[in-house]
ModelCIF file with pLDDT and N, C-alpha, C, O atoms, coordinates in Angstrom:
data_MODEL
#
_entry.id   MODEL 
#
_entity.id                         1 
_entity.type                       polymer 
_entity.pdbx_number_of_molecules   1 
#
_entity_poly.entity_id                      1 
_entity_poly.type                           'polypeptide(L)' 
_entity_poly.nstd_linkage                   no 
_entity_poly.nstd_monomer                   no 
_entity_poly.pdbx_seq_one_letter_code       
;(UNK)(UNK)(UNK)(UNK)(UNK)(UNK)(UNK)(UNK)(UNK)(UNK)(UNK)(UNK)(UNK)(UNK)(UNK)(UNK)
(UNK)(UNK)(UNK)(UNK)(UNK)(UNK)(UNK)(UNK)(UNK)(UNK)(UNK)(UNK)(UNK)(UNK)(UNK)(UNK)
(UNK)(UNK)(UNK)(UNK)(UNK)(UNK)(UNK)(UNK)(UNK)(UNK)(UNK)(UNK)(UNK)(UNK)
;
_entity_poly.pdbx_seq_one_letter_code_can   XXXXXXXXXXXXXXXXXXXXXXXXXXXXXXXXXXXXXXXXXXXXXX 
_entity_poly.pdbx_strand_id                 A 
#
loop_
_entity_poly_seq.entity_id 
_entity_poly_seq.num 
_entity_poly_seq.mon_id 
_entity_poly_seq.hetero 
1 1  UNK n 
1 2  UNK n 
1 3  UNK n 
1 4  UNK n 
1 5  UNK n 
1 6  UNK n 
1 7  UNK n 
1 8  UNK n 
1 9  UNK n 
1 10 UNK n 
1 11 UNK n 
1 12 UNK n 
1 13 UNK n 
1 14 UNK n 
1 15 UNK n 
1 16 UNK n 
1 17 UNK n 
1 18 UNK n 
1 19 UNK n 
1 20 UNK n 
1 21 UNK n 
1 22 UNK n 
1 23 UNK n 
1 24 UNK n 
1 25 UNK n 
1 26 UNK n 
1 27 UNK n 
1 28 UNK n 
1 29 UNK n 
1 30 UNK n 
1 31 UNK n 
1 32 UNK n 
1 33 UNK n 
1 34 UNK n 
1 35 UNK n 
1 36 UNK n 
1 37 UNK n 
1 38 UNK n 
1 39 UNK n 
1 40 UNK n 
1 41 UNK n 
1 42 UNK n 
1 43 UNK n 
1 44 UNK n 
1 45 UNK n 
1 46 UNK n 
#
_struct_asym.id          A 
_struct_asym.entity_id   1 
#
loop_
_ma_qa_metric.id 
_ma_qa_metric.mode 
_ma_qa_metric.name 
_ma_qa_metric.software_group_id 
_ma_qa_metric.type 
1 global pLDDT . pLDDT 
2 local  pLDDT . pLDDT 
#
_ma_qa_metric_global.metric_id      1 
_ma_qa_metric_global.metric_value   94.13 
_ma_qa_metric_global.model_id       1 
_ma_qa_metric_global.ordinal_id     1 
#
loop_
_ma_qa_metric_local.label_asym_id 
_ma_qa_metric_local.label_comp_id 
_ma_qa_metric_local.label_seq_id 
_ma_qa_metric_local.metric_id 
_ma_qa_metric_local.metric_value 
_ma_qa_metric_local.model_id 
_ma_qa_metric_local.ordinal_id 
A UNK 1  2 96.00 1 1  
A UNK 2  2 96.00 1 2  
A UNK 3  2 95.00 1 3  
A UNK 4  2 93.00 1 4  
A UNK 5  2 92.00 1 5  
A UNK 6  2 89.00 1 6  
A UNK 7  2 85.00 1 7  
A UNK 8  2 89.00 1 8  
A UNK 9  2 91.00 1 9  
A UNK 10 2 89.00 1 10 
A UNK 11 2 88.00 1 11 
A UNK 12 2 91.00 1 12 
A UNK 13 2 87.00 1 13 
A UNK 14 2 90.00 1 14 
A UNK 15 2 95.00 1 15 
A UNK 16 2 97.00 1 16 
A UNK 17 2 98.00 1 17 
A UNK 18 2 98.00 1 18 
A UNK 19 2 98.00 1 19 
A UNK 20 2 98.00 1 20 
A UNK 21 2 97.00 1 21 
A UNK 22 2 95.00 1 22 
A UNK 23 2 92.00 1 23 
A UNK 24 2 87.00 1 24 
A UNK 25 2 87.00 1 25 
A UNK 26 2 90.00 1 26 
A UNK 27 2 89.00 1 27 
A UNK 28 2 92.00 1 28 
A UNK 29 2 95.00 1 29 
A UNK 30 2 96.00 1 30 
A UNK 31 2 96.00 1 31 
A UNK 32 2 97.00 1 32 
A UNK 33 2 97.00 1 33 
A UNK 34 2 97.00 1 34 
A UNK 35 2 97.00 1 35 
A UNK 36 2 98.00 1 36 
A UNK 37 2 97.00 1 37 
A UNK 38 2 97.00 1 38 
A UNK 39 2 97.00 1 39 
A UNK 40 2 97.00 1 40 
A UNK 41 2 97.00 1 41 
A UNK 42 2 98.00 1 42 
A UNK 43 2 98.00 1 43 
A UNK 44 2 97.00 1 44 
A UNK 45 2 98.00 1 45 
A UNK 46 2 97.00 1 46 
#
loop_
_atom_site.group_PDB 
_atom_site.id 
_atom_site.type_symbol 
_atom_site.label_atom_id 
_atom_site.label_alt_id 
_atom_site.label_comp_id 
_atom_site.label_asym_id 
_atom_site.label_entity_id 
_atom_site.label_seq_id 
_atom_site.pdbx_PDB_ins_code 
_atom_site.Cartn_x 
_atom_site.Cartn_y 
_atom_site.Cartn_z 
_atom_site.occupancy 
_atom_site.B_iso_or_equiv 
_atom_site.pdbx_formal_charge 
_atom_site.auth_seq_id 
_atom_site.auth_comp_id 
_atom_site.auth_asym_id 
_atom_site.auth_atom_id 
_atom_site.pdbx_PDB_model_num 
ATOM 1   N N  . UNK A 1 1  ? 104.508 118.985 87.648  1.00 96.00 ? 1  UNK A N  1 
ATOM 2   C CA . UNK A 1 1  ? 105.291 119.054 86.417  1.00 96.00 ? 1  UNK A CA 1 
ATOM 3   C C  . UNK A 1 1  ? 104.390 119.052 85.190  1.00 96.00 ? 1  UNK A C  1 
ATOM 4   O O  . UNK A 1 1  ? 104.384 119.785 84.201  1.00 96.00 ? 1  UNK A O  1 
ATOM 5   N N  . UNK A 1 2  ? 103.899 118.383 85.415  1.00 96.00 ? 2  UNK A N  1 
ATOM 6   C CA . UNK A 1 2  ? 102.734 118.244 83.890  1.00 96.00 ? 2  UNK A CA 1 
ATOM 7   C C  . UNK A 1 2  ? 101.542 118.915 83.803  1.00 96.00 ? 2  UNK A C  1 
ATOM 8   O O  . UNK A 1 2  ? 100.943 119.018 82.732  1.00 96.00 ? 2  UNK A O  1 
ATOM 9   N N  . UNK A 1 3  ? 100.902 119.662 85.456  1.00 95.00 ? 3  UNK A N  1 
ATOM 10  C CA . UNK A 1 3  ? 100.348 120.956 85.107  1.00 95.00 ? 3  UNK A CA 1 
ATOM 11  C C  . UNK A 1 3  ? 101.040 122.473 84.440  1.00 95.00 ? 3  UNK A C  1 
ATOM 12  O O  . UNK A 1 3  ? 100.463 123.255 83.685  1.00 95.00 ? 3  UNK A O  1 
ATOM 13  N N  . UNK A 1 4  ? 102.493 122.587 85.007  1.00 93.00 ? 4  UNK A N  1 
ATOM 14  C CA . UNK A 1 4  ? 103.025 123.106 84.351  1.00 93.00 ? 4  UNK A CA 1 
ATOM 15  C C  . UNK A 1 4  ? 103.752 122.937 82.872  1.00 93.00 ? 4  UNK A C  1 
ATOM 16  O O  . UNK A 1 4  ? 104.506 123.816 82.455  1.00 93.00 ? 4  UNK A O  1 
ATOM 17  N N  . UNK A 1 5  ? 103.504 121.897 82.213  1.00 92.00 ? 5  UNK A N  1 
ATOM 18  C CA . UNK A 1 5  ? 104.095 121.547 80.984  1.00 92.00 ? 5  UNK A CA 1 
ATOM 19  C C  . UNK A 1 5  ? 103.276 121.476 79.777  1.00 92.00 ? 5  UNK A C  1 
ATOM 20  O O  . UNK A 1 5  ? 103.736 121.488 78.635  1.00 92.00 ? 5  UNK A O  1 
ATOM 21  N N  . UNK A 1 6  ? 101.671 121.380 80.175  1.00 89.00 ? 6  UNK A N  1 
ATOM 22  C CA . UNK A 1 6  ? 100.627 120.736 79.401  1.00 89.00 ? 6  UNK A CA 1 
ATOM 23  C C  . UNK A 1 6  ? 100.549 122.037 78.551  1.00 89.00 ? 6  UNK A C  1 
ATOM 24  O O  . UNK A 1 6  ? 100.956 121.850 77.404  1.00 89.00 ? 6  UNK A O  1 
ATOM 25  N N  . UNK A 1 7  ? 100.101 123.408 78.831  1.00 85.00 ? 7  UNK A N  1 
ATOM 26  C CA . UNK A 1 7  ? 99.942  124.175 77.676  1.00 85.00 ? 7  UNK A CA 1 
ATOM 27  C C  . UNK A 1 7  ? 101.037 124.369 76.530  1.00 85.00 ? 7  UNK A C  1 
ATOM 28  O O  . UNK A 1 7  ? 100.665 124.892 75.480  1.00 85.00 ? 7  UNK A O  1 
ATOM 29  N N  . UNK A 1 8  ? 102.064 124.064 76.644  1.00 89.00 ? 8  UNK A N  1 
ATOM 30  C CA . UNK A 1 8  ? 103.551 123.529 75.859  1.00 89.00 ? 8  UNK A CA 1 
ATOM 31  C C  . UNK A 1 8  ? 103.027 122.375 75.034  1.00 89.00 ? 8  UNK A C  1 
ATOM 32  O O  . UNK A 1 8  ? 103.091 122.528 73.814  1.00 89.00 ? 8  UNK A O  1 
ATOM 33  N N  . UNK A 1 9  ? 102.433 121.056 75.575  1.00 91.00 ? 9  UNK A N  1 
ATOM 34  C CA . UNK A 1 9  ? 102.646 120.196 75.354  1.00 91.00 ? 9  UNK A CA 1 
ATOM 35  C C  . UNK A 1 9  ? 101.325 120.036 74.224  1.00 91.00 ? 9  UNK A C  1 
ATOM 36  O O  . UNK A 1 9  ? 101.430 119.542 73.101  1.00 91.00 ? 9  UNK A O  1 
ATOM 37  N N  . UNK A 1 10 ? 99.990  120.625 74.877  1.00 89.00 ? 10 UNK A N  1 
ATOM 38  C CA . UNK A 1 10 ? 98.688  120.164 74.169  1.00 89.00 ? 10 UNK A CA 1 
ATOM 39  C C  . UNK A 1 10 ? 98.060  121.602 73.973  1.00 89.00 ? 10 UNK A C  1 
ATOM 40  O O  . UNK A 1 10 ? 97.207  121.628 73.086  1.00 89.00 ? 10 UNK A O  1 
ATOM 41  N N  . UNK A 1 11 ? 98.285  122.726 74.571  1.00 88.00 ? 11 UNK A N  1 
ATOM 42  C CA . UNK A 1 11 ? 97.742  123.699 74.514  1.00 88.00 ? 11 UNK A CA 1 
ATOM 43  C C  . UNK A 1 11 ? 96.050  123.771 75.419  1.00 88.00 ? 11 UNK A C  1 
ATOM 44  O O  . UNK A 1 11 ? 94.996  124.392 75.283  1.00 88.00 ? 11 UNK A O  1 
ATOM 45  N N  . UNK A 1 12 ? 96.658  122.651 76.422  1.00 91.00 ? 12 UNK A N  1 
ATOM 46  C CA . UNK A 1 12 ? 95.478  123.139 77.395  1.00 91.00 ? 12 UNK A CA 1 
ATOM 47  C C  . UNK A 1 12 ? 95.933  123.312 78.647  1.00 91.00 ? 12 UNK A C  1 
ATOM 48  O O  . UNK A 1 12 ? 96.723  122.712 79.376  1.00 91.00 ? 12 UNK A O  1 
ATOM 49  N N  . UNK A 1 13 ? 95.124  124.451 78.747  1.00 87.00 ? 13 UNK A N  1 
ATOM 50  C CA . UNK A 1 13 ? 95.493  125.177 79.716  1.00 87.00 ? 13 UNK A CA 1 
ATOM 51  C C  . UNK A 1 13 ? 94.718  125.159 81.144  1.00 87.00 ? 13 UNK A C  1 
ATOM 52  O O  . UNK A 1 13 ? 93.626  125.683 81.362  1.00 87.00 ? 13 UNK A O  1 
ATOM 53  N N  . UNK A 1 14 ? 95.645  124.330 82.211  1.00 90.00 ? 14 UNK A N  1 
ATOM 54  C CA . UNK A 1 14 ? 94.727  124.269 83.521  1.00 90.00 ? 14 UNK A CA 1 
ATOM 55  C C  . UNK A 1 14 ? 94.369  122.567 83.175  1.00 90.00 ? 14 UNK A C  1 
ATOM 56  O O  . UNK A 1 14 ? 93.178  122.550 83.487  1.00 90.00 ? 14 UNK A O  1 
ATOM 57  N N  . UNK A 1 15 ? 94.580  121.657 82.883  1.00 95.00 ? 15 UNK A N  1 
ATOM 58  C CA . UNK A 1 15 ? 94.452  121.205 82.271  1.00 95.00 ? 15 UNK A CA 1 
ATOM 59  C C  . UNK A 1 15 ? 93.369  119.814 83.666  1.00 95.00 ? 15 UNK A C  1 
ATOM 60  O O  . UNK A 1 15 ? 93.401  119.945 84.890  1.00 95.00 ? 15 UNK A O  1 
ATOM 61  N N  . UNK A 1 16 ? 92.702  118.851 83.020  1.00 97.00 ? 16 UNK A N  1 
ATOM 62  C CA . UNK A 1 16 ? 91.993  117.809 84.280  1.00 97.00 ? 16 UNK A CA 1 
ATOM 63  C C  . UNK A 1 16 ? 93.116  116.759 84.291  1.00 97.00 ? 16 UNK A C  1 
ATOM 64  O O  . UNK A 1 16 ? 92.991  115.847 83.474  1.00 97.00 ? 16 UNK A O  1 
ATOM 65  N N  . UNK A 1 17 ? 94.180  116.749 85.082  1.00 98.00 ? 17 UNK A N  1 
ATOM 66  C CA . UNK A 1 17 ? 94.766  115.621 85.543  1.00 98.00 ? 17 UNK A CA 1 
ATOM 67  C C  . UNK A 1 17 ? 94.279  114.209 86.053  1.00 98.00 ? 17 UNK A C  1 
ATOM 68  O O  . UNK A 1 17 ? 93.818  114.240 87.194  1.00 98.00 ? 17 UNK A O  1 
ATOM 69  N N  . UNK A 1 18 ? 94.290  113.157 85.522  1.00 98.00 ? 18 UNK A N  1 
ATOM 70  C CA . UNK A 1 18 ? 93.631  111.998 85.840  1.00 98.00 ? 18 UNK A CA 1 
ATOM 71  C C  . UNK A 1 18 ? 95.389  110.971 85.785  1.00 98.00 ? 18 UNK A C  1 
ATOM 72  O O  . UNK A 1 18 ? 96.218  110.838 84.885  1.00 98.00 ? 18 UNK A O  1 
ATOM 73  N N  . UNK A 1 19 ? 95.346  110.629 86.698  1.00 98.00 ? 19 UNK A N  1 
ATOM 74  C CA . UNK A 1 19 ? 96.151  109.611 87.177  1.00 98.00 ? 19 UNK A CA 1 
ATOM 75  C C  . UNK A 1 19 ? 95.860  108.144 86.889  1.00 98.00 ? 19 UNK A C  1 
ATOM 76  O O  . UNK A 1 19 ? 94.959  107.770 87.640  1.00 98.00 ? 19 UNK A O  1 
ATOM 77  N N  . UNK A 1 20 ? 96.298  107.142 86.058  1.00 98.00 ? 20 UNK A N  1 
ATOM 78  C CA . UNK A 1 20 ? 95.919  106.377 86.059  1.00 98.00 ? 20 UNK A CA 1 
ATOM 79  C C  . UNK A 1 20 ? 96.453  105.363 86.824  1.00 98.00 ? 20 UNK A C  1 
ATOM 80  O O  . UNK A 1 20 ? 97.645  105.667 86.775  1.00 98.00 ? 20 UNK A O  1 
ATOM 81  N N  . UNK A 1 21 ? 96.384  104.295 87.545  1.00 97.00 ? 21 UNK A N  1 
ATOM 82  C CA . UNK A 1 21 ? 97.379  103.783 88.433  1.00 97.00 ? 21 UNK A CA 1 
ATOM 83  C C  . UNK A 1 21 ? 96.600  101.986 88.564  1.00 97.00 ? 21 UNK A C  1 
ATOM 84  O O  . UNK A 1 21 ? 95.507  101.531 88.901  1.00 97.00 ? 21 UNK A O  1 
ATOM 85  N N  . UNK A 1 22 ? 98.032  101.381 88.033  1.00 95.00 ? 22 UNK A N  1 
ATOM 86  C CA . UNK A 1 22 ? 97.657  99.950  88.146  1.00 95.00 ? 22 UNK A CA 1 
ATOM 87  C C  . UNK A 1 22 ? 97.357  99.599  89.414  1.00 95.00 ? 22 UNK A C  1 
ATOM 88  O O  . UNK A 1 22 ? 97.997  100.246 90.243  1.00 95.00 ? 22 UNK A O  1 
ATOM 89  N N  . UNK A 1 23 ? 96.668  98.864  89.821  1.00 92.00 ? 23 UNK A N  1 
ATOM 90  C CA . UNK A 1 23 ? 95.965  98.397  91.614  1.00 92.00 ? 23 UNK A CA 1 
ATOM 91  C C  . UNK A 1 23 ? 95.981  97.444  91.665  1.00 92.00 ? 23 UNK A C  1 
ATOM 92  O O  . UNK A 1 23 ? 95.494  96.944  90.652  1.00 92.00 ? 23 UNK A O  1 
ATOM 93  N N  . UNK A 1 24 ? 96.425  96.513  92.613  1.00 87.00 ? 24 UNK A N  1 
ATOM 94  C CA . UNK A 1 24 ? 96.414  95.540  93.257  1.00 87.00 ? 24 UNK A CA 1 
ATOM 95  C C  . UNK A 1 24 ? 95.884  95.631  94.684  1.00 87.00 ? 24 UNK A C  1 
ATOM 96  O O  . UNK A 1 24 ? 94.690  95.658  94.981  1.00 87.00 ? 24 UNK A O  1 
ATOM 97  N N  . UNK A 1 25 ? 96.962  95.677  95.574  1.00 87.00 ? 25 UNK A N  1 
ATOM 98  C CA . UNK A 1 25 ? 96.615  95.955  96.947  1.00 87.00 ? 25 UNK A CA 1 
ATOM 99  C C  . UNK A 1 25 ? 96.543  97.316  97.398  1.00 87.00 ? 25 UNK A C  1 
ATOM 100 O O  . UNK A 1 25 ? 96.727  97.614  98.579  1.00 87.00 ? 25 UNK A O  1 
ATOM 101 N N  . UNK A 1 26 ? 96.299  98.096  96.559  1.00 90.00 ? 26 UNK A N  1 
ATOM 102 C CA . UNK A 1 26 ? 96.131  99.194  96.581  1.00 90.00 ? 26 UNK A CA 1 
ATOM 103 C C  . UNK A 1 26 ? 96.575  100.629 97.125  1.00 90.00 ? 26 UNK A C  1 
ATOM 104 O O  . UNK A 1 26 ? 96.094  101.723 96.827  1.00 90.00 ? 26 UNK A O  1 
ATOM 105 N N  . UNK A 1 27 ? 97.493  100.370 97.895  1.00 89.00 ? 27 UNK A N  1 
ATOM 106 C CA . UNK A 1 27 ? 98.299  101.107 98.365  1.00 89.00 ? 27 UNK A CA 1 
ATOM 107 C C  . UNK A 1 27 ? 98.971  102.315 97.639  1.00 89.00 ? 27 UNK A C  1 
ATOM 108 O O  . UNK A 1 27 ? 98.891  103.453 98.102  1.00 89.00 ? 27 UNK A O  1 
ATOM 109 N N  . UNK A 1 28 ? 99.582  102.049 96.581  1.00 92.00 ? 28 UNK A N  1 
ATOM 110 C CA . UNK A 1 28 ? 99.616  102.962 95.468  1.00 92.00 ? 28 UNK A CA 1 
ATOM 111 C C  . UNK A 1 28 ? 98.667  104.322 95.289  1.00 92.00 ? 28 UNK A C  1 
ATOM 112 O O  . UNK A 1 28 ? 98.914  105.523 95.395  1.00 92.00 ? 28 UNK A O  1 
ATOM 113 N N  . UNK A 1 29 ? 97.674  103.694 95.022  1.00 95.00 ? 29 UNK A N  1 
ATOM 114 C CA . UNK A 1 29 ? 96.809  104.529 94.909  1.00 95.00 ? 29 UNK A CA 1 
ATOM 115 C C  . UNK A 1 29 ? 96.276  105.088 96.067  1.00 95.00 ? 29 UNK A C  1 
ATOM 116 O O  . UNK A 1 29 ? 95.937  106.271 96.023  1.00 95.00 ? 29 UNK A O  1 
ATOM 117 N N  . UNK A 1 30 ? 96.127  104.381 97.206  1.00 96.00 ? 30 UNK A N  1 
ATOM 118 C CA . UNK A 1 30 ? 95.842  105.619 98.070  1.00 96.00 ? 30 UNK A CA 1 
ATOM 119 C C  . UNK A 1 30 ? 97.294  106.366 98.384  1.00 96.00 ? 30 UNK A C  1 
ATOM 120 O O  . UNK A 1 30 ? 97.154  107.422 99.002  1.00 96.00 ? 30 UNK A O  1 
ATOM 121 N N  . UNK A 1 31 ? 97.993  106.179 98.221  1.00 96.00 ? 31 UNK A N  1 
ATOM 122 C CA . UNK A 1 31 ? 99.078  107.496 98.055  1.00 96.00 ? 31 UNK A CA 1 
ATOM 123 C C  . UNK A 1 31 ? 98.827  108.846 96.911  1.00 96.00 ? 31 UNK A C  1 
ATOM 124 O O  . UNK A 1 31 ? 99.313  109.974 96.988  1.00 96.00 ? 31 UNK A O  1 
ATOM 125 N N  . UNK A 1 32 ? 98.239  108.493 96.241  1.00 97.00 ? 32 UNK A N  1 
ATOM 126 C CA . UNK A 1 32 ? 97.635  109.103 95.265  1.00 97.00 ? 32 UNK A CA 1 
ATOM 127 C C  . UNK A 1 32 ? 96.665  110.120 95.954  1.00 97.00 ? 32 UNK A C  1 
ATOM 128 O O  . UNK A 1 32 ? 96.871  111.332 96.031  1.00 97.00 ? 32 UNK A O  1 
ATOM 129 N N  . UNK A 1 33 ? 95.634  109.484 96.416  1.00 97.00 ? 33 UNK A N  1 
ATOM 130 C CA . UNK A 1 33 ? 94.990  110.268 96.997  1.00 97.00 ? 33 UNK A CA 1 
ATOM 131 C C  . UNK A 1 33 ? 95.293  111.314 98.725  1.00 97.00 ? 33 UNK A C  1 
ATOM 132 O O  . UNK A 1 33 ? 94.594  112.224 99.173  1.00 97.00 ? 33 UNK A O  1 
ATOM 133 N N  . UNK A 1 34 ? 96.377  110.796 99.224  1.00 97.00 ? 34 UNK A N  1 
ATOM 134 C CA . UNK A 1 34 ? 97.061  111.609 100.093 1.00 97.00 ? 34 UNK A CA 1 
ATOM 135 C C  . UNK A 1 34 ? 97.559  112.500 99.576  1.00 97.00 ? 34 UNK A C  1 
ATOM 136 O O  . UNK A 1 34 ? 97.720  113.512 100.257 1.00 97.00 ? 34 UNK A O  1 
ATOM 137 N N  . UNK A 1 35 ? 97.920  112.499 98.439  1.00 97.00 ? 35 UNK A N  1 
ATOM 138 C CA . UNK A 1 35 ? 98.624  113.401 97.423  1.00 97.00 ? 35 UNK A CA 1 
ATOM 139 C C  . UNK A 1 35 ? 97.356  114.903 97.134  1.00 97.00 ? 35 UNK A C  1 
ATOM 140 O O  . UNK A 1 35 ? 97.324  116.063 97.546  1.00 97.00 ? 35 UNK A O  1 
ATOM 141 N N  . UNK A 1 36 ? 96.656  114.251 96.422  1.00 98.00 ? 36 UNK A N  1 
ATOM 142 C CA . UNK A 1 36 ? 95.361  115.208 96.172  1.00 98.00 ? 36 UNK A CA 1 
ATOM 143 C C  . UNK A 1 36 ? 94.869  115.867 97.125  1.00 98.00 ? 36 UNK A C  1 
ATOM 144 O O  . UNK A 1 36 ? 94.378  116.957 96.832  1.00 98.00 ? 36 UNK A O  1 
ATOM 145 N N  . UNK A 1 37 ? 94.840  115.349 98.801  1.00 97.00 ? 37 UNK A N  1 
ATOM 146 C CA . UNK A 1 37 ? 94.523  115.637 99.366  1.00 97.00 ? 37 UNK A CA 1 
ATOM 147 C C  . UNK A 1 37 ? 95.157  117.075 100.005 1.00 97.00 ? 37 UNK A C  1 
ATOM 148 O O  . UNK A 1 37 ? 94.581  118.084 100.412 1.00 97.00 ? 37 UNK A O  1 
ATOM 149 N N  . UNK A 1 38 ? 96.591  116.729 99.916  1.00 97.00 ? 38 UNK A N  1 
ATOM 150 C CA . UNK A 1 38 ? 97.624  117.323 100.316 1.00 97.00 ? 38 UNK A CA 1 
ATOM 151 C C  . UNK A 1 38 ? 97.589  118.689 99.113  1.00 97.00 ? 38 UNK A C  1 
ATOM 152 O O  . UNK A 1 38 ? 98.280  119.601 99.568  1.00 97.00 ? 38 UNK A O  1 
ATOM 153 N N  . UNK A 1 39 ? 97.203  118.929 98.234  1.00 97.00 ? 39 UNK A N  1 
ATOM 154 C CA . UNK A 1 39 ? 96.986  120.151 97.550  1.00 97.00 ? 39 UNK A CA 1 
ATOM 155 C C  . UNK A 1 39 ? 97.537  119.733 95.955  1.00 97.00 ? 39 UNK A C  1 
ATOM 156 O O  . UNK A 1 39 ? 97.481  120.621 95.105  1.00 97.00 ? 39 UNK A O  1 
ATOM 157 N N  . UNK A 1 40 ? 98.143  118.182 95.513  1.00 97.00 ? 40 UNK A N  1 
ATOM 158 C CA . UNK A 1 40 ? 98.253  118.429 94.379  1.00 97.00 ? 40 UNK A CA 1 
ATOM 159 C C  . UNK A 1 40 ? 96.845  118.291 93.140  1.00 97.00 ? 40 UNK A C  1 
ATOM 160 O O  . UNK A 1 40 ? 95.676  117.907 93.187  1.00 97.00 ? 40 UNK A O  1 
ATOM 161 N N  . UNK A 1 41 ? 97.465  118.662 92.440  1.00 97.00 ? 41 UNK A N  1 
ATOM 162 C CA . UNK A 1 41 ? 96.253  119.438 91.133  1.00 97.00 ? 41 UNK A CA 1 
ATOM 163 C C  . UNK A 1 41 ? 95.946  118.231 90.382  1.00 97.00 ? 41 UNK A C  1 
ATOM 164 O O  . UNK A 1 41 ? 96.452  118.182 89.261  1.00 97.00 ? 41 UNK A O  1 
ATOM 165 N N  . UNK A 1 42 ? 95.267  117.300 90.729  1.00 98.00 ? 42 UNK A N  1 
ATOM 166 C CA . UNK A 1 42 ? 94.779  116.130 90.813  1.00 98.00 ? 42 UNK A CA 1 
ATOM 167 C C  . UNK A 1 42 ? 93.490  116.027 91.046  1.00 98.00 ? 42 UNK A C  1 
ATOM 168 O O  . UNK A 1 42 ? 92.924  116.193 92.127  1.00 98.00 ? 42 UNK A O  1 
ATOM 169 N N  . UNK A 1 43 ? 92.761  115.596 89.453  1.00 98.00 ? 43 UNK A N  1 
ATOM 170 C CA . UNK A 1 43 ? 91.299  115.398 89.288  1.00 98.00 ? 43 UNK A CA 1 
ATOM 171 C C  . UNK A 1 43 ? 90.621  114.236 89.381  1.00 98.00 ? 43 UNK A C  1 
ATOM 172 O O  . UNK A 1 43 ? 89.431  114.084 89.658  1.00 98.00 ? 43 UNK A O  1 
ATOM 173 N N  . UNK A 1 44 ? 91.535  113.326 89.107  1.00 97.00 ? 44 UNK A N  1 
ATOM 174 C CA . UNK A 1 44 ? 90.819  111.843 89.988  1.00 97.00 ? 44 UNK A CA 1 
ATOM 175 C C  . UNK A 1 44 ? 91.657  111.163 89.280  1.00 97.00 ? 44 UNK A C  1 
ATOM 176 O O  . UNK A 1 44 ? 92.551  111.799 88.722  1.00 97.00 ? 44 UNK A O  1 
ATOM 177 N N  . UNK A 1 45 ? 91.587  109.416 89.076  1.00 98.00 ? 45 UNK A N  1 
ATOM 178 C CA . UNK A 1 45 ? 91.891  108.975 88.967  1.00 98.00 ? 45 UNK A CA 1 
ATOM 179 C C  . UNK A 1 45 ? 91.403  107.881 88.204  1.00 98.00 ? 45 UNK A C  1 
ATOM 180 O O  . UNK A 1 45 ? 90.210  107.963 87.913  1.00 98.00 ? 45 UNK A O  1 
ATOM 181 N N  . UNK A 1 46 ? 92.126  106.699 87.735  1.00 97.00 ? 46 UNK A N  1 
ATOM 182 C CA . UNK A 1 46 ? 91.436  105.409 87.338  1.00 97.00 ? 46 UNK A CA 1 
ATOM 183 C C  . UNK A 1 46 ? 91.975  104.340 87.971  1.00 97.00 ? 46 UNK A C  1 
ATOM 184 O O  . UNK A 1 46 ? 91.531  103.210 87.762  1.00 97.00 ? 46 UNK A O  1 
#
């Protein structure tokens, strides 16, 4: 959604997606990265 929204939004185009994601036990976030893995347009994270 927000690769497709960002040149609308900021005018960049293709834009580096960074996920930021509160962590604890971390689980969250490695869903995150199953995600990336899995083909979404996901440049890393914090």
């Amino acid at each position: 959604l927000v690769r497709n929204r960002a040149a609308m939004d900021n005018k960049i185009h293709d834009p580096a997606i960074i996920m930021v994601v509160p962590s604890g036990n971390f689980g969250n976030l490695t869903s995150g990265l199953i995600a990336k893995e899995m083909g979404a347009p996901i440049a890393g994270f914090v």
